[in-house]
Protein backbone atom coordinates (compact mmCIF):
# COMPACT_ATOMS: atom_id res chain seq x y z
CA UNK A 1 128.50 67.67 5.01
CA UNK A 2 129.48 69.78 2.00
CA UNK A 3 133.02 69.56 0.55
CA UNK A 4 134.48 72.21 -2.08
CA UNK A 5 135.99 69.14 -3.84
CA UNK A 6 135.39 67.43 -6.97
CA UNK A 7 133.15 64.57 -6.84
CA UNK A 8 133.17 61.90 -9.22
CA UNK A 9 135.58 62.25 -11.95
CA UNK A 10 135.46 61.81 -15.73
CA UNK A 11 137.78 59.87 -17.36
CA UNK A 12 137.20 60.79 -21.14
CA UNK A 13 136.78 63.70 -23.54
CA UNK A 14 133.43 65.09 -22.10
CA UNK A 15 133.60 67.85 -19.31
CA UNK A 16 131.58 67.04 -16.20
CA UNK A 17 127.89 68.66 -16.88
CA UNK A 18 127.92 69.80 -13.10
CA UNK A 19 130.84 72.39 -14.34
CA UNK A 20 129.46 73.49 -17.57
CA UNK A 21 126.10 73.94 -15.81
CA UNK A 22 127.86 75.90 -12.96
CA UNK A 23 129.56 78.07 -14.77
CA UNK A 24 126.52 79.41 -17.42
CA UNK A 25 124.82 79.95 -14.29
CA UNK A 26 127.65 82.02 -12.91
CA UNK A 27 128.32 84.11 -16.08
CA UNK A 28 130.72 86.66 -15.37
CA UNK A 29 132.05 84.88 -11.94
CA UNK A 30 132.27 81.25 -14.47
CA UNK A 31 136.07 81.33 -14.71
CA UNK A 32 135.93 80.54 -10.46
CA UNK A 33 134.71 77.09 -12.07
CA UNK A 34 137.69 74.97 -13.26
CA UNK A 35 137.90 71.78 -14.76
CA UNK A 36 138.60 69.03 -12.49
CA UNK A 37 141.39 66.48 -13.62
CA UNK A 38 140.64 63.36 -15.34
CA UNK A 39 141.25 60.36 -12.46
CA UNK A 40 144.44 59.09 -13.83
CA UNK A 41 145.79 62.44 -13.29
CA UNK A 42 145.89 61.44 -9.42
CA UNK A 43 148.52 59.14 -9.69
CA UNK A 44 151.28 61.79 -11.45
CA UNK A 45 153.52 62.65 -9.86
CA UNK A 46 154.49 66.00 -11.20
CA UNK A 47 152.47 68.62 -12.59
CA UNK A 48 154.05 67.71 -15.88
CA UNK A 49 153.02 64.59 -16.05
CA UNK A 50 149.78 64.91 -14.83
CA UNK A 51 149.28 67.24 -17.74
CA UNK A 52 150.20 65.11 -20.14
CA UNK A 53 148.19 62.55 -18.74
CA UNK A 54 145.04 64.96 -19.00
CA UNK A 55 145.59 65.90 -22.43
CA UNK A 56 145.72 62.22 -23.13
CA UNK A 57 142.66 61.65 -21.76
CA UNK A 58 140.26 64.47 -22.28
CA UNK A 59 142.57 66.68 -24.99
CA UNK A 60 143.16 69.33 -22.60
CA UNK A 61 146.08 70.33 -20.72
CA UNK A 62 145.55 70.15 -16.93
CA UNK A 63 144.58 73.71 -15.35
CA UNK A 64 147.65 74.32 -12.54
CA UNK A 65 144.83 75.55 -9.94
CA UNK A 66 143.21 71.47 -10.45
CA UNK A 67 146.84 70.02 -9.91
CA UNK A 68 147.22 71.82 -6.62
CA UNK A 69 144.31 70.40 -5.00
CA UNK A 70 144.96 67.08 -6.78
CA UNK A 71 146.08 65.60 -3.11
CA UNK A 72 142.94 66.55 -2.18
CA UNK A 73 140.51 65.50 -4.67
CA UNK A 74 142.20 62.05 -4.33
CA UNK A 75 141.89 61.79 -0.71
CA UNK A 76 138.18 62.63 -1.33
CA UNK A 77 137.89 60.00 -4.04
CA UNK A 78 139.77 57.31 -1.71
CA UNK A 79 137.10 57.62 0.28
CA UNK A 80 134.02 58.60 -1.03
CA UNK A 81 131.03 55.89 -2.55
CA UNK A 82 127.97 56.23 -3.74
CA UNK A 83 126.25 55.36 -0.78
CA UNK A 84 128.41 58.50 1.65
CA UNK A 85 126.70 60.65 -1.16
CA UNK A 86 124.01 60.60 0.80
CA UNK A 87 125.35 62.57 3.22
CA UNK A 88 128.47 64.14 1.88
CA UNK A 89 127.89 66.77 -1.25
CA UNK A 90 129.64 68.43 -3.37
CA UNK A 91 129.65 72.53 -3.40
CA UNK A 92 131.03 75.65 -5.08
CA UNK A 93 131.23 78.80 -3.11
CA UNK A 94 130.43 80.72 -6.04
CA UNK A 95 127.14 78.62 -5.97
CA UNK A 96 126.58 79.53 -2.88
CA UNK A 97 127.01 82.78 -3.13
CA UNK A 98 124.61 83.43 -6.59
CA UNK A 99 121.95 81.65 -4.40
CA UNK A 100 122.53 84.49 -1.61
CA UNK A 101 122.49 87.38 -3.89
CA UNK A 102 119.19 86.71 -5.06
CA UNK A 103 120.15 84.43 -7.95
CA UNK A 104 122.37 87.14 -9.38
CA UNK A 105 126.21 87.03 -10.43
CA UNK A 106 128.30 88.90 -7.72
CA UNK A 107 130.09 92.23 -9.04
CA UNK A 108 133.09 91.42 -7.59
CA UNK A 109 136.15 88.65 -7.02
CA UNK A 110 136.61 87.06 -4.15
CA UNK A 111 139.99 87.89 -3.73
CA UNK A 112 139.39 91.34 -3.73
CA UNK A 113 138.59 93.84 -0.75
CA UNK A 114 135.17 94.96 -2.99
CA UNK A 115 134.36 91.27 -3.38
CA UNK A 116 135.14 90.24 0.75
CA UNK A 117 133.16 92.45 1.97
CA UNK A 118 130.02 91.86 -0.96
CA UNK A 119 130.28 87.74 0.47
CA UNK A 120 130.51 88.95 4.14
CA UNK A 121 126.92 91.01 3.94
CA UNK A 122 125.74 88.06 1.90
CA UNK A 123 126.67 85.88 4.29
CA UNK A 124 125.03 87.91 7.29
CA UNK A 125 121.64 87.80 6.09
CA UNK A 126 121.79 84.17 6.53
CA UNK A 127 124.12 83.83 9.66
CA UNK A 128 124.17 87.20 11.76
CA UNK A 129 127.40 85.83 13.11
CA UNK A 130 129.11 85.74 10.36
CA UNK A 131 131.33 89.06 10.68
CA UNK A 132 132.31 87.84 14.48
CA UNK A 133 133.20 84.32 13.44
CA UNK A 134 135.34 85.96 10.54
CA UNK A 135 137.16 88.51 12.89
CA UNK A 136 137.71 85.17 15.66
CA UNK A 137 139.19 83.36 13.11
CA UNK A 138 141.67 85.57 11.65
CA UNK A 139 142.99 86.53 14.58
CA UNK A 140 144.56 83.23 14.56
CA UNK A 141 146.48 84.23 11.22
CA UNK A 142 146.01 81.15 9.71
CA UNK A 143 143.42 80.78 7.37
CA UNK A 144 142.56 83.23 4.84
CA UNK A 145 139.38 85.03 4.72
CA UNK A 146 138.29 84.05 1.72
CA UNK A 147 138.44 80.17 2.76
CA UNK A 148 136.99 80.89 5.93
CA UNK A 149 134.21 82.77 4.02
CA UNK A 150 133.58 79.76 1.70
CA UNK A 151 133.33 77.84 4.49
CA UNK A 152 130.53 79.55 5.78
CA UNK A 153 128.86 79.02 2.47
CA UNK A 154 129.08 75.24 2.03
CA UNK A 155 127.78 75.29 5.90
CA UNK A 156 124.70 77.41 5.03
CA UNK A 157 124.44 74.73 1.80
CA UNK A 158 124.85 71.81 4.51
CA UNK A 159 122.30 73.59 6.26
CA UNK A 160 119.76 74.22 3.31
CA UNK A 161 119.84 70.82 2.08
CA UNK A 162 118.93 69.21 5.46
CA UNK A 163 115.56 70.55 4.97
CA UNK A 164 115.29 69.85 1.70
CA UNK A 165 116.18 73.29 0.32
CA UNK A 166 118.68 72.28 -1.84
CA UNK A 167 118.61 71.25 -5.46
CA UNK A 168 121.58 69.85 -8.00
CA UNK A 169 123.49 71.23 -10.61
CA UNK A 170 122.47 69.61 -13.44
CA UNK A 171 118.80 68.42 -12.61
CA UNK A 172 119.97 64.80 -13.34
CA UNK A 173 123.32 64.46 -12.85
CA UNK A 174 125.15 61.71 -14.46
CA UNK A 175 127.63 59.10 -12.69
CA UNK A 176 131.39 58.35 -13.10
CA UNK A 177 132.74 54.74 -13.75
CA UNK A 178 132.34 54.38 -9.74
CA UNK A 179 128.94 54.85 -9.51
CA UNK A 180 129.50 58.25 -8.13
CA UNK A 181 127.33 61.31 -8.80
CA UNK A 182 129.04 64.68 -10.87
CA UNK A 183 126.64 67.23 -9.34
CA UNK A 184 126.95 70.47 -7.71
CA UNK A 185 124.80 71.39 -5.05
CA UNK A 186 122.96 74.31 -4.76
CA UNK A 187 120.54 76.20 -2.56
CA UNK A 188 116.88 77.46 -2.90
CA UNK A 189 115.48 80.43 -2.24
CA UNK A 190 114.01 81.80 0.29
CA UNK A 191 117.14 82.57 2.78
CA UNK A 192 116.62 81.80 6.22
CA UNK A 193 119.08 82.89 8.77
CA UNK A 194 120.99 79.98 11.13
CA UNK A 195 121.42 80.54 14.39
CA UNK A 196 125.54 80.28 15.03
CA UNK A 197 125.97 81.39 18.19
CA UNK A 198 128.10 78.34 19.22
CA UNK A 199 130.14 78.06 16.04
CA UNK A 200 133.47 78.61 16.98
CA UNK A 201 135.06 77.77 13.82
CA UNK A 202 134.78 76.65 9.73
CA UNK A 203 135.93 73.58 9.06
């Protein structure tokens, strides 16, 4: 299973190396890679506070995109140990989606009509389905493309890594004060296409 969800956490100064890694890969797509909170920042209770509570710990304000998935980054790190790592990974679309343009930085951002369609024929060469289970899925109105997009590409990740196609951002990731890997997953070439013929939706 791959999750686009911090995890493992720092808790001091230093950034995670998965995210610094990520985003020299990326380049021009980096700023798609934000910094994660610190782990006392899951306990605030308010966006101000858990800024304050970043900047206390790692001398940074907290980014407002981290703070609105706080809920679930901590529901992830509730649950999560060292041992589910095994089978439950951490991805980044944006990963993904390098890997399936040949290693390159996409021209476009995701939220754009340019950039949707340059992830959708990405996306077909390794799941032919891929436009139909986008068109079933928004006609259900809601989930947005974009999401439903990414989760296509932490599926084809899922499916890359199962047969050992899959390699981590950084090479040797370090652990939190849990025990818990920071790494990013991310796919090898060559891109082989999944059959989807049953997949009915992204989850």
């Amino acid at each position: 299973m791959c999750v686009d969800i911090p995890i493992g956490l720092s808790e001091g100064a230093e950034p995670r190396a998965c995210d610094v890694a990520a985003r020299r890969l990326l380049g021009p797509r980096a700023s798609s890679i934000f910094a994660p909170p610190a782990r006392p920042c899951l306990a605030a209770e308010s966006y101000e506070e858990a800024s304050r509570v970043n900047f206390r710990c790692t001398g940074r304000k907290l980014n407002k995109q981290s703070f609105f998935i706080t809920d679930k980054i901590r529901q992830v790190d509730d649950l999560i140990t060292p041992a589910m790592q095994r089978r439950i990974r951490e991805i980044h679309p944006e990963v993904t989606f390098h890997a399936l343009n040949g290693d390159r930085p996409l021209g476009y951002n995701k939220k754009t009509l340019a950039g949707r369609n340059e992830r959708i024929a990405l996306l077909a060469t390794a799941f032919p389905t891929a436009t139909d289970i986008l068109g079933k899925v928004r006609k259900a109105k809601t989930v947005e493309a974009d999401d439903i997009l990414d989760a296509l590409a932490a599926a084809w990740t899922a499916a890359k890594a199962v047969v050992g196609q899959a390699a981590t951002l950084p090479e040797h990731p370090a652990t939190d004060h849990r025990g818990l890997r920071m790494e990013i997953l991310r796919p090898r070439l060559p891109i082989p296409s999944f059959p989807l013929a049953n997949f009915s939706a992204p989850c």
